[in-house]
PDB file of N, CA and C in Angstrom:
ATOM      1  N   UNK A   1     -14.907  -9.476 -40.102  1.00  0.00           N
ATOM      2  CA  UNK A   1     -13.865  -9.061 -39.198  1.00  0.00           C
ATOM      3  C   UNK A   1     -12.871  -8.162 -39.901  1.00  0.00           C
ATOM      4  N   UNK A   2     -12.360  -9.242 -41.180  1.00  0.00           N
ATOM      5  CA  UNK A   2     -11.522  -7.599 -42.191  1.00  0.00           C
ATOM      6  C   UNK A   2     -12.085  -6.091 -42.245  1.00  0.00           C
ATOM      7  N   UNK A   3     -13.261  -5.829 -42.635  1.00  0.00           N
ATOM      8  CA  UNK A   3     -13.839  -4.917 -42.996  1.00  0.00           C
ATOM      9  C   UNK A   3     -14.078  -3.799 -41.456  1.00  0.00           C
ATOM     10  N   UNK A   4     -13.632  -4.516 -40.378  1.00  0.00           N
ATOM     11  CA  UNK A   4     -13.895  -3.834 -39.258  1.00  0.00           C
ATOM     12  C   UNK A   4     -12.887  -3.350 -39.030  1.00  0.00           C
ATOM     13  N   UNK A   5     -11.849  -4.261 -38.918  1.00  0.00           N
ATOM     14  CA  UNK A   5     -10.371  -3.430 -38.846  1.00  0.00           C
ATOM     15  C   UNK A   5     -10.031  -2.814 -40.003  1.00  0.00           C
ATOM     16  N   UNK A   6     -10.073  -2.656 -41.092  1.00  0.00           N
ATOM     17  CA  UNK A   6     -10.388  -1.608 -42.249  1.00  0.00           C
ATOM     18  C   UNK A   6     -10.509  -0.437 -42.174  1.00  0.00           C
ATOM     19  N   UNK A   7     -11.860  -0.765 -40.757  1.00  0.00           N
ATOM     20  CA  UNK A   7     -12.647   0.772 -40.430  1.00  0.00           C
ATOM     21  C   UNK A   7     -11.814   1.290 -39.832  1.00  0.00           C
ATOM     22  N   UNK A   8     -11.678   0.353 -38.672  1.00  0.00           N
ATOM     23  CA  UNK A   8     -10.762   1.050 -37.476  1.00  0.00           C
ATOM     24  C   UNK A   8      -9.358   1.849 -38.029  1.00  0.00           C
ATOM     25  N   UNK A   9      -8.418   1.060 -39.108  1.00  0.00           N
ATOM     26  CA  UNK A   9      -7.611   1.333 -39.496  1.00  0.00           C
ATOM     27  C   UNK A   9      -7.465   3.462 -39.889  1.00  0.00           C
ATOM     28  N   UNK A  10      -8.895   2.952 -41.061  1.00  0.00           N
ATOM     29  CA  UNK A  10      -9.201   4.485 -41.648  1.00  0.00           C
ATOM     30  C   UNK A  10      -9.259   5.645 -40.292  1.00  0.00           C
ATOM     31  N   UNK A  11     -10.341   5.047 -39.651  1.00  0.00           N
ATOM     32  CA  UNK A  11     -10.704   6.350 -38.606  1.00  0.00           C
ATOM     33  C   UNK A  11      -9.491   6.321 -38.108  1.00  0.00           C
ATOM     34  N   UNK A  12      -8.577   5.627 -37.596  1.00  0.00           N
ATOM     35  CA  UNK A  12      -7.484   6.081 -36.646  1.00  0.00           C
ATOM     36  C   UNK A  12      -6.260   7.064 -38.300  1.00  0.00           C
ATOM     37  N   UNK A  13      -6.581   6.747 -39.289  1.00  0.00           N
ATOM     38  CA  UNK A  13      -5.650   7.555 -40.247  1.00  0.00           C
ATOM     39  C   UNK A  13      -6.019   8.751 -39.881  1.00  0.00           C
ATOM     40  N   UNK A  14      -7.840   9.038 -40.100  1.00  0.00           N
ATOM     41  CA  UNK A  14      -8.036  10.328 -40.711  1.00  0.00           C
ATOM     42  C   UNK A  14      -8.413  11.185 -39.496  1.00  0.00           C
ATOM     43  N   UNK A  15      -8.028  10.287 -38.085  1.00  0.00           N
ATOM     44  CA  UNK A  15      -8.205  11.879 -36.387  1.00  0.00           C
ATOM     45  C   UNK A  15      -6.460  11.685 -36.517  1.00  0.00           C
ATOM     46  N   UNK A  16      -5.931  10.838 -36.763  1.00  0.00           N
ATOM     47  CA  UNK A  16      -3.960  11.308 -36.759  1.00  0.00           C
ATOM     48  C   UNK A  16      -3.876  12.001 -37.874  1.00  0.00           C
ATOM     49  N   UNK A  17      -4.582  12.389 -39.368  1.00  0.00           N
ATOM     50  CA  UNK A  17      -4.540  13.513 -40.052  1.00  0.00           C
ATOM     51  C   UNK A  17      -4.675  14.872 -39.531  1.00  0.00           C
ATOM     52  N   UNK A  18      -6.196  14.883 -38.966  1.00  0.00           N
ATOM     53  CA  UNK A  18      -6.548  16.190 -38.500  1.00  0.00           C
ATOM     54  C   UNK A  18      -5.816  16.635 -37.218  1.00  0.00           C
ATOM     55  N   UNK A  19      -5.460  15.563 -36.449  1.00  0.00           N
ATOM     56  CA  UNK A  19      -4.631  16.072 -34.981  1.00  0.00           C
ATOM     57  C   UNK A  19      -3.243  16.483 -35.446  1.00  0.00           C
ATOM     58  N   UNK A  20      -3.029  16.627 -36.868  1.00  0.00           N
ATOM     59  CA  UNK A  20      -1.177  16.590 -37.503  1.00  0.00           C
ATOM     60  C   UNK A  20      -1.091  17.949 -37.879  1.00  0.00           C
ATOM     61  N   UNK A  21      -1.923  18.747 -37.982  1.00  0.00           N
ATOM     62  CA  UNK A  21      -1.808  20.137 -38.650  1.00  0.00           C
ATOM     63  C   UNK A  21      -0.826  20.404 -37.812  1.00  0.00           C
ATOM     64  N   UNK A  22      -0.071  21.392 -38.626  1.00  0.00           N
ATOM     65  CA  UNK A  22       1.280  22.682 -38.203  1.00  0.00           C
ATOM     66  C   UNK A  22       0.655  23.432 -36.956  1.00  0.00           C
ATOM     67  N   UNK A  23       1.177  24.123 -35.916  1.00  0.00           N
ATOM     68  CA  UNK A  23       0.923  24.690 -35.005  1.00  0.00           C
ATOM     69  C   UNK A  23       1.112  26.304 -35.859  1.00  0.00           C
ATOM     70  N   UNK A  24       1.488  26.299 -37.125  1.00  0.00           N
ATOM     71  CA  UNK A  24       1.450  27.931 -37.144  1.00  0.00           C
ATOM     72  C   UNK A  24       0.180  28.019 -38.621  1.00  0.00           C
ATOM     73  N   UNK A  25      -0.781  26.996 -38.791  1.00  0.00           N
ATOM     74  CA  UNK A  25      -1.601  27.487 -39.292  1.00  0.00           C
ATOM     75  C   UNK A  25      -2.573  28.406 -38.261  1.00  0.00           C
ATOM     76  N   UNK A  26      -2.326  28.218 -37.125  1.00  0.00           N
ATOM     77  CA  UNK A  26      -3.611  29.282 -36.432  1.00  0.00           C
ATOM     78  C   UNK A  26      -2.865  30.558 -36.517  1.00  0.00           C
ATOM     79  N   UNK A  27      -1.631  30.571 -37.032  1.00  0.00           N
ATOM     80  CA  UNK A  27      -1.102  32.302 -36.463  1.00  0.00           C
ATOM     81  C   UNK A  27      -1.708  33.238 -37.228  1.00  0.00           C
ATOM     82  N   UNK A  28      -1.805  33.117 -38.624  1.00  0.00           N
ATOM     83  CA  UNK A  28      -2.707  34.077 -39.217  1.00  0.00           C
ATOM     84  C   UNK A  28      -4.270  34.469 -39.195  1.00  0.00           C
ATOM     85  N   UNK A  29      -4.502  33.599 -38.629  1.00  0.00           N
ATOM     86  CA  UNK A  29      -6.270  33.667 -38.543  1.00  0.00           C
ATOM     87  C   UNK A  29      -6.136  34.399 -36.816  1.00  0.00           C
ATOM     88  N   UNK A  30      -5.419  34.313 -35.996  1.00  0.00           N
ATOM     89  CA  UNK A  30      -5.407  34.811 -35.053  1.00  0.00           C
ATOM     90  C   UNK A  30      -4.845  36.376 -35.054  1.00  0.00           C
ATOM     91  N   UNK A  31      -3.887  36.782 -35.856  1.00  0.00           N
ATOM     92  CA  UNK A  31      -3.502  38.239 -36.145  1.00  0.00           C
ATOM     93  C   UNK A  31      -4.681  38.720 -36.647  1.00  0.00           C
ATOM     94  N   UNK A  32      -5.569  38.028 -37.472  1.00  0.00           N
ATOM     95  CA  UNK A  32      -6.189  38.583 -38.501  1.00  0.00           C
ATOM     96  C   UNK A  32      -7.781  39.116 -37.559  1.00  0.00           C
ATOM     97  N   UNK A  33      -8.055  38.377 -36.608  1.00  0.00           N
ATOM     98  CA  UNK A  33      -9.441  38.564 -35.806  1.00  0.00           C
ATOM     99  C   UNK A  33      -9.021  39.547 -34.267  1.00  0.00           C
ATOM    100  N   UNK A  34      -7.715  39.646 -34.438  1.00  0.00           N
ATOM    101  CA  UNK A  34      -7.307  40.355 -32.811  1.00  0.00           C
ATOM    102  C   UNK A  34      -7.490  41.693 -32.947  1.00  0.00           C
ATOM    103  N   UNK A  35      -8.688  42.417 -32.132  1.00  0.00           N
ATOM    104  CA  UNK A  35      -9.090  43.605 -31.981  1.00  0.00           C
ATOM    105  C   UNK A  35      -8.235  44.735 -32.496  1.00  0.00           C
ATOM    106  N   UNK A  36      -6.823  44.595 -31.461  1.00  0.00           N
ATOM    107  CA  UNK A  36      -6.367  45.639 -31.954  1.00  0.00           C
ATOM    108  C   UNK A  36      -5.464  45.669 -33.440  1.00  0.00           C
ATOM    109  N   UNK A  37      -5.885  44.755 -34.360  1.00  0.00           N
ATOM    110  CA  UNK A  37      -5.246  44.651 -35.433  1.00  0.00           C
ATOM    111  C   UNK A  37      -5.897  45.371 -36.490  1.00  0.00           C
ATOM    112  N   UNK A  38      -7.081  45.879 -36.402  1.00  0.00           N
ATOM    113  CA  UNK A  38      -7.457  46.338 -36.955  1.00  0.00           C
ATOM    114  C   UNK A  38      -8.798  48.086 -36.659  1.00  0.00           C
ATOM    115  N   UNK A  39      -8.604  47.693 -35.297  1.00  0.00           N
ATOM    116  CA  UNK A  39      -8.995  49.095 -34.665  1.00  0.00           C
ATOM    117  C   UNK A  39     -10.763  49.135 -34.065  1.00  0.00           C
ATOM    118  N   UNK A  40     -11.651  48.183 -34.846  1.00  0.00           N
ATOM    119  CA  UNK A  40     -12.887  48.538 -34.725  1.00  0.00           C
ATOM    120  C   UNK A  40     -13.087  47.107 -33.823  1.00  0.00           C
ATOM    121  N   UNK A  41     -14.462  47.059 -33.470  1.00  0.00           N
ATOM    122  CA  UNK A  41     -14.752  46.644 -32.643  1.00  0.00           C
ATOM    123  C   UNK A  41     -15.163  44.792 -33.298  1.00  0.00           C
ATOM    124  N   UNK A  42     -14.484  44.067 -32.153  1.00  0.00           N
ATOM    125  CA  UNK A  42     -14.539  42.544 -32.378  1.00  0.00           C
ATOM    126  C   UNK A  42     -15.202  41.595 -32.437  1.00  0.00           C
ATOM    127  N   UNK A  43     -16.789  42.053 -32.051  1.00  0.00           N
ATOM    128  CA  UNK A  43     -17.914  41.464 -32.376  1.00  0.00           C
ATOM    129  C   UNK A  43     -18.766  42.329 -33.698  1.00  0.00           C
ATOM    130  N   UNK A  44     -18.466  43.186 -33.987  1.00  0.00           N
ATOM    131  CA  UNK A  44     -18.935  43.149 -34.960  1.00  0.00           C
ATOM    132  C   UNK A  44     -19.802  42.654 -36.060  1.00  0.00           C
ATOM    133  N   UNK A  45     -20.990  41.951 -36.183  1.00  0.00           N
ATOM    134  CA  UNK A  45     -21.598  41.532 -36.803  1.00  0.00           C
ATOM    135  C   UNK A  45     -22.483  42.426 -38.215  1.00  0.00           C
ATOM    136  N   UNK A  46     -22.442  43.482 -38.377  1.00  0.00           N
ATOM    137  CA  UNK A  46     -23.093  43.935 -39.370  1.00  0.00           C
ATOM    138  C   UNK A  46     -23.084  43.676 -40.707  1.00  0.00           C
ATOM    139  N   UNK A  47     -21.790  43.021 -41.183  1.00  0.00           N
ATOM    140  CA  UNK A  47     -22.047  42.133 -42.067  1.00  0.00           C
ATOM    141  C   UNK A  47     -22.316  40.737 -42.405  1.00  0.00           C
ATOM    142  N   UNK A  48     -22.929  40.163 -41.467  1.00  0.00           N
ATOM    143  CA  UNK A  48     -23.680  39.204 -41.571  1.00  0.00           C
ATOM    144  C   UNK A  48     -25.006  39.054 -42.450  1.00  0.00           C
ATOM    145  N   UNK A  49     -25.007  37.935 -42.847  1.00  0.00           N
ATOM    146  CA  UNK A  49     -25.960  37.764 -43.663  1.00  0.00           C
ATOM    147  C   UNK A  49     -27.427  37.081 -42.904  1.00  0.00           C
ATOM    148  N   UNK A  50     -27.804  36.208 -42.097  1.00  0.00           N
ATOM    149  CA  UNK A  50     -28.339  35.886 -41.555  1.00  0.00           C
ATOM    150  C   UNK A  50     -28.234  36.222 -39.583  1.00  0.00           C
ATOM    151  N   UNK A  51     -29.133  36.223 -38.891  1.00  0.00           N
ATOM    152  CA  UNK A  51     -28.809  36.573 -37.966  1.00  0.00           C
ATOM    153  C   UNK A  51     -28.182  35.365 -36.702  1.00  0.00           C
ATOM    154  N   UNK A  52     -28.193  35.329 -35.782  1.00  0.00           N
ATOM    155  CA  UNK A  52     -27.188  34.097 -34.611  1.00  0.00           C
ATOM    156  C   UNK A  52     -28.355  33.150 -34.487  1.00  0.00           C
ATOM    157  N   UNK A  53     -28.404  32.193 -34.388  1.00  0.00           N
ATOM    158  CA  UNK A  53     -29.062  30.792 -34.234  1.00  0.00           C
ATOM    159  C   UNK A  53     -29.952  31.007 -33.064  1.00  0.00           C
ATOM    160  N   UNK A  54     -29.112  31.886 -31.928  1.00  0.00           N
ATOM    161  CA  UNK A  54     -30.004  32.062 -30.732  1.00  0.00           C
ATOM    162  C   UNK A  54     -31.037  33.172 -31.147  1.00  0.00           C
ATOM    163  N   UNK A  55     -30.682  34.510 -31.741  1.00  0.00           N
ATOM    164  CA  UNK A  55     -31.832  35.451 -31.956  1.00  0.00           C
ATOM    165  C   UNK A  55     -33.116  34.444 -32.843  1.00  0.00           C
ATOM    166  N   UNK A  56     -32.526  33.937 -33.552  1.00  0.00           N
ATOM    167  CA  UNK A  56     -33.808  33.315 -34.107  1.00  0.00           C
ATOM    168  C   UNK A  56     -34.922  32.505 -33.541  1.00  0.00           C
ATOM    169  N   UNK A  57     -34.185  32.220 -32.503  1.00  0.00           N
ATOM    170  CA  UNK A  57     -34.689  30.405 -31.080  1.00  0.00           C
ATOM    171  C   UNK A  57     -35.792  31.691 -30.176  1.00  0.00           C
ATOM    172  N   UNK A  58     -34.939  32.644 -30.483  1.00  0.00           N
ATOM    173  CA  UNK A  58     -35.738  33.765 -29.121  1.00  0.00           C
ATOM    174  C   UNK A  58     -36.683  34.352 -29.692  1.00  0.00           C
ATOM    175  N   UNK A  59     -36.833  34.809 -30.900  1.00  0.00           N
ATOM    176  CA  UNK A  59     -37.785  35.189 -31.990  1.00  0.00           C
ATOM    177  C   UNK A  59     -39.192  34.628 -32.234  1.00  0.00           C
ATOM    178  N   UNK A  60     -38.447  32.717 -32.445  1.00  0.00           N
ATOM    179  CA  UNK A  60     -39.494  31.909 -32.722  1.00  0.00           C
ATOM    180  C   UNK A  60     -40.467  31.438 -31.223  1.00  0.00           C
ATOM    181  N   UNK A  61     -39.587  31.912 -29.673  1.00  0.00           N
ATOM    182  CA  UNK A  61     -40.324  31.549 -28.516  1.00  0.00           C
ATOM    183  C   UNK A  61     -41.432  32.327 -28.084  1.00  0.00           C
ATOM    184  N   UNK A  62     -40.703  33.939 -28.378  1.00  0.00           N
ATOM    185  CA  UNK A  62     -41.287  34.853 -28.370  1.00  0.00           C
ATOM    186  C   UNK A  62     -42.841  34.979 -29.394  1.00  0.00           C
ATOM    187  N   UNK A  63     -43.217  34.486 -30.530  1.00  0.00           N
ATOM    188  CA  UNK A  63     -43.982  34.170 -31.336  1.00  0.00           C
ATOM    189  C   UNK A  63     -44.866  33.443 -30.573  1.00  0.00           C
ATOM    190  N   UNK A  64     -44.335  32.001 -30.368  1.00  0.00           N
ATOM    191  CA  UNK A  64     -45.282  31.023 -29.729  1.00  0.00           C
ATOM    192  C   UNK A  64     -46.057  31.807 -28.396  1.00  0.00           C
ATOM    193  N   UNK A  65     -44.961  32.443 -27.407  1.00  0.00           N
ATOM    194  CA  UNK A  65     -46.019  33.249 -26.197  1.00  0.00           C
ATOM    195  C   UNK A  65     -47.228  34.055 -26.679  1.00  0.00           C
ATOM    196  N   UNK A  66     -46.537  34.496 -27.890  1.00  0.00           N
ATOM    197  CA  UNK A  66     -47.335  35.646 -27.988  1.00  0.00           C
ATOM    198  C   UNK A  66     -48.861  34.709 -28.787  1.00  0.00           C
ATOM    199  N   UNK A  67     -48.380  33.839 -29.347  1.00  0.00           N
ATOM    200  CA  UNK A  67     -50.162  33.407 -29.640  1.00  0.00           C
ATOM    201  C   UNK A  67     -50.724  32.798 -28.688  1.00  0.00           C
ATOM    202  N   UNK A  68     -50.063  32.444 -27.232  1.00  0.00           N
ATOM    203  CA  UNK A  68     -50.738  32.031 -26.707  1.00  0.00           C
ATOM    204  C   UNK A  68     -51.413  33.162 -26.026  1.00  0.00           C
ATOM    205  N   UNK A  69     -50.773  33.786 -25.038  1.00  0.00           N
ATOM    206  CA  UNK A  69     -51.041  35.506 -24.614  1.00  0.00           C
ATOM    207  C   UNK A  69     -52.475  35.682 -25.637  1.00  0.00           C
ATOM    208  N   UNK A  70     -52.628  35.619 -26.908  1.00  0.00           N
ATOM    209  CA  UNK A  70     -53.928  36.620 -27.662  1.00  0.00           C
ATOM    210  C   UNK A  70     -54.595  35.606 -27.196  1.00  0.00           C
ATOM    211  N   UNK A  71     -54.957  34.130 -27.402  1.00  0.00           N
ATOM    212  CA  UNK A  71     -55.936  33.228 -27.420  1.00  0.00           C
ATOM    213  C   UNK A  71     -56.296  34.077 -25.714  1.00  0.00           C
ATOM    214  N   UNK A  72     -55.637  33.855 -24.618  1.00  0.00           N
ATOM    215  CA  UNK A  72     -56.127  34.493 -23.218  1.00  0.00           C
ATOM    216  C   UNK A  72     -56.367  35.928 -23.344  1.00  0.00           C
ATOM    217  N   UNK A  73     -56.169  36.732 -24.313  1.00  0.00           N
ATOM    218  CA  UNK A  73     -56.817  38.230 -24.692  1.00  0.00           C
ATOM    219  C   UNK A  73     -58.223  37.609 -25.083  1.00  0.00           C
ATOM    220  N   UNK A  74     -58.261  37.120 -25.660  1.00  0.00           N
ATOM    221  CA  UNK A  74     -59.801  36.626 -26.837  1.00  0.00           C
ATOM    222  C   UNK A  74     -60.711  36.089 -25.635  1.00  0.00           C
ATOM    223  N   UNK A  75     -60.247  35.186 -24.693  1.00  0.00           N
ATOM    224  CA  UNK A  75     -61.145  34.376 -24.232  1.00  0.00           C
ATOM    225  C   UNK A  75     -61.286  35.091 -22.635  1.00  0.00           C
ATOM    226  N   UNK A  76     -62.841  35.469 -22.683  1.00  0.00           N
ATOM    227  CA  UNK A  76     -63.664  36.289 -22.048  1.00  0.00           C
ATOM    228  C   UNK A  76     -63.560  35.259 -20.321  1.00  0.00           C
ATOM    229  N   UNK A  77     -63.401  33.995 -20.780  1.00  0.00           N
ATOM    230  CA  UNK A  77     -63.669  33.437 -19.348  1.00  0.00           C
ATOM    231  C   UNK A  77     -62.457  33.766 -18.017  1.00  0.00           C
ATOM    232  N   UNK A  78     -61.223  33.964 -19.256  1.00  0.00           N
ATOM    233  CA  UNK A  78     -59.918  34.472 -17.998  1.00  0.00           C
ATOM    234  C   UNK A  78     -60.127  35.910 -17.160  1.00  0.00           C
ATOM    235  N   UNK A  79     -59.925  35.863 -16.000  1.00  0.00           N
ATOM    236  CA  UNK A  79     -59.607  36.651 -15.255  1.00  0.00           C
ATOM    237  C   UNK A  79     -58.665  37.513 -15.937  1.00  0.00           C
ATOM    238  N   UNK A  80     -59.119  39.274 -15.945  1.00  0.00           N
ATOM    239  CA  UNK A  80     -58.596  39.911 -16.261  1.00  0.00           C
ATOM    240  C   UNK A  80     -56.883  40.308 -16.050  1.00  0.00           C
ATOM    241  N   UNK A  81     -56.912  39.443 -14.309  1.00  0.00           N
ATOM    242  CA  UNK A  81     -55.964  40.044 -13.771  1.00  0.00           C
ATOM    243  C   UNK A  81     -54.924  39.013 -14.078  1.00  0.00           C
ATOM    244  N   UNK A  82     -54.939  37.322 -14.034  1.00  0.00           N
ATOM    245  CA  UNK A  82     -54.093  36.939 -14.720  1.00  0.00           C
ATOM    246  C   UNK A  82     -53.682  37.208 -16.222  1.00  0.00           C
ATOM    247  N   UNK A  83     -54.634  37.658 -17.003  1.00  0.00           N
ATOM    248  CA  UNK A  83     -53.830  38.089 -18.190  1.00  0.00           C
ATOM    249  C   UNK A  83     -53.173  39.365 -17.899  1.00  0.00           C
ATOM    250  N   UNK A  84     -53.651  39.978 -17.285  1.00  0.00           N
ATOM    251  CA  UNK A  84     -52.365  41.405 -17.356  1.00  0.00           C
ATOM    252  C   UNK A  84     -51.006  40.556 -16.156  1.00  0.00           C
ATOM    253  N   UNK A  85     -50.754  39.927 -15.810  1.00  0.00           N
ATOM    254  CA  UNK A  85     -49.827  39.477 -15.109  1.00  0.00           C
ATOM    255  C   UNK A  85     -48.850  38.192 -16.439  1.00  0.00           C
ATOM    256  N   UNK A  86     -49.881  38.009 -16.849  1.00  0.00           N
ATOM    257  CA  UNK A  86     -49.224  37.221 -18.723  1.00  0.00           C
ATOM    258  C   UNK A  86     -48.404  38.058 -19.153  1.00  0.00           C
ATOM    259  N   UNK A  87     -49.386  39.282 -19.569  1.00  0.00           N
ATOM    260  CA  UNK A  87     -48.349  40.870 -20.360  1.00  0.00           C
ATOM    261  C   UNK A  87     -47.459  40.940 -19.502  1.00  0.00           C
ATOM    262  N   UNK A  88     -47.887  41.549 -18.538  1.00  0.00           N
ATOM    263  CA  UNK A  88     -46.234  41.697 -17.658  1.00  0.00           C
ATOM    264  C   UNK A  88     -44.942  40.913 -17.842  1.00  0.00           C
ATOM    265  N   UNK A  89     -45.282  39.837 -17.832  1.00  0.00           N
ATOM    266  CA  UNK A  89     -44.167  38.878 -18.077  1.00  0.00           C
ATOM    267  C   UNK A  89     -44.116  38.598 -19.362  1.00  0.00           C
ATOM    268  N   UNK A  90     -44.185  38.728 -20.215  1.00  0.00           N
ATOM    269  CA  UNK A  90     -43.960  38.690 -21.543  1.00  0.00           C
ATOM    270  C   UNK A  90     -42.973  39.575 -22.022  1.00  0.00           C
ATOM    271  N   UNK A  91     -43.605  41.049 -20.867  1.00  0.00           N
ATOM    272  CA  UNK A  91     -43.164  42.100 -21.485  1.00  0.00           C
ATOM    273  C   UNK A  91     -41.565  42.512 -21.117  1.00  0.00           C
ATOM    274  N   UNK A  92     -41.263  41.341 -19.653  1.00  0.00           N
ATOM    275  CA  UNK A  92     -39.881  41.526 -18.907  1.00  0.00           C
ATOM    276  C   UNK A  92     -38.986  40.749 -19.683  1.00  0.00           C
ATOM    277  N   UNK A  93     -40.013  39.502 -20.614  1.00  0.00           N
ATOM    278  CA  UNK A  93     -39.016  39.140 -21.507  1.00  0.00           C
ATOM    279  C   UNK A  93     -38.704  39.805 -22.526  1.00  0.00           C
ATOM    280  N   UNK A  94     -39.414  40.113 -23.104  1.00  0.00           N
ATOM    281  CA  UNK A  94     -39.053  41.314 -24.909  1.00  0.00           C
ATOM    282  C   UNK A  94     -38.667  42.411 -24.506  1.00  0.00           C
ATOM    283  N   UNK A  95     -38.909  42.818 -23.423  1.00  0.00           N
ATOM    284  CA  UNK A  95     -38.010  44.369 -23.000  1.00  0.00           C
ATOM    285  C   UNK A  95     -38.920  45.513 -23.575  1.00  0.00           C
ATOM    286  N   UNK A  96     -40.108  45.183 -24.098  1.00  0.00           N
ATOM    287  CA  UNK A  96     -40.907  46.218 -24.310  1.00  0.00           C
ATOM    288  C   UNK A  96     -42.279  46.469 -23.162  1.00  0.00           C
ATOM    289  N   UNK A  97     -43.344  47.186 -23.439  1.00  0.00           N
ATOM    290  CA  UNK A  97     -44.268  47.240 -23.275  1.00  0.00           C
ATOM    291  C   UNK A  97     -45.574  46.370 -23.473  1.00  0.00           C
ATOM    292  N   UNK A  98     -45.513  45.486 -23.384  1.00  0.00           N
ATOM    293  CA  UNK A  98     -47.116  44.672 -24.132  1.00  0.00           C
ATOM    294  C   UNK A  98     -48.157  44.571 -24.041  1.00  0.00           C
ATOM    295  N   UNK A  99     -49.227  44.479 -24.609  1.00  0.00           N
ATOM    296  CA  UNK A  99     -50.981  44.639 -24.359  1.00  0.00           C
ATOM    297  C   UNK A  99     -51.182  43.396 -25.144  1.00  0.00           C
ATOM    298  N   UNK A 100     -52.594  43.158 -25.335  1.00  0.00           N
ATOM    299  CA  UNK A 100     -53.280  42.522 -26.354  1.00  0.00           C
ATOM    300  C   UNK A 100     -53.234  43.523 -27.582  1.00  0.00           C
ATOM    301  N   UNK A 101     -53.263  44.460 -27.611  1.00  0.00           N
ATOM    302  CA  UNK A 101     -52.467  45.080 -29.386  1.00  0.00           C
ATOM    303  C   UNK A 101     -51.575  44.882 -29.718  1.00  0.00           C
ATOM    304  N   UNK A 102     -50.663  45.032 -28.674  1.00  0.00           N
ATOM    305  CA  UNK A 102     -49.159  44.911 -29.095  1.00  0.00           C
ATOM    306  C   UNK A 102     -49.115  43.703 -29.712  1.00  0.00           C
ATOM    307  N   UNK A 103     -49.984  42.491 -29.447  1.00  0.00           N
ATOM    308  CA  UNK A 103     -49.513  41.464 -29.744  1.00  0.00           C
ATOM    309  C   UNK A 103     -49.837  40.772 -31.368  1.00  0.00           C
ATOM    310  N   UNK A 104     -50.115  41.658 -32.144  1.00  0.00           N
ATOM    311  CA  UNK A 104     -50.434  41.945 -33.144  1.00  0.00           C
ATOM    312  C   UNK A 104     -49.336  41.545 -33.710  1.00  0.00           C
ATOM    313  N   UNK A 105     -48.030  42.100 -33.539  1.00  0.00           N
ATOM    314  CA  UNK A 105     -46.526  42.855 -34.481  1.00  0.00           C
ATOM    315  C   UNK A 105     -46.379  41.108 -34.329  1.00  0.00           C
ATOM    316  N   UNK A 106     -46.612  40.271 -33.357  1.00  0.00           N
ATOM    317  CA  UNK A 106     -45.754  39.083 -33.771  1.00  0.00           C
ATOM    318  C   UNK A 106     -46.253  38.055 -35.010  1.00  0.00           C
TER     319      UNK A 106
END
């Protein structure tokens, strides 16, 4: 029972720590990211080192279609016309053009 109220004790210290910060630590981080403080544009990412969590999720989905898409290129028993209706929609997702070559690049 000690050791529980212990806990409780701590956690209620350390969210009344973090809920205690100064209201003017955000002022500088907020001058510092506001568009017109510095002239160029506010999304900006080109110096990033890795790319957004989502391009990568869309990258790795895009991959998986695409091996499935070749296995229905390869296999002679599908109807031609549902696989070109596959490409099509593949292709409204990636914003390109797609074939069974194209599907090579993934």
């Amino acid at each position: 029972m000690r050791s529980r109220l212990s806990f409780t004790f701590v956690v209620l210290c350390l969210s009344s720590a973090v809920g205690a910060q100064p209201a003017t630590s955000n002022a500088p981080i907020a001058a510092a990211t506001s568009p017109a403080a510095d002239g160029k544009d506010f999304r900006d990412v080109s110096g990033y080192r890795f790319p957004a969590l989502a391009r990568t999720r869309r990258d790795l989905q895009n991959v998986a279609t695409a091996i499935q898409l070749r296995e229905y290129c390869a296999d002679d028993k599908l109807d031609a016309a549902f696989v070109r209706r596959q490409l099509e929609r593949f292709s409204r997702i990636t914003g390109r053009s797609e074939s069974c070559r194209t599907l090579l690049d993934y």
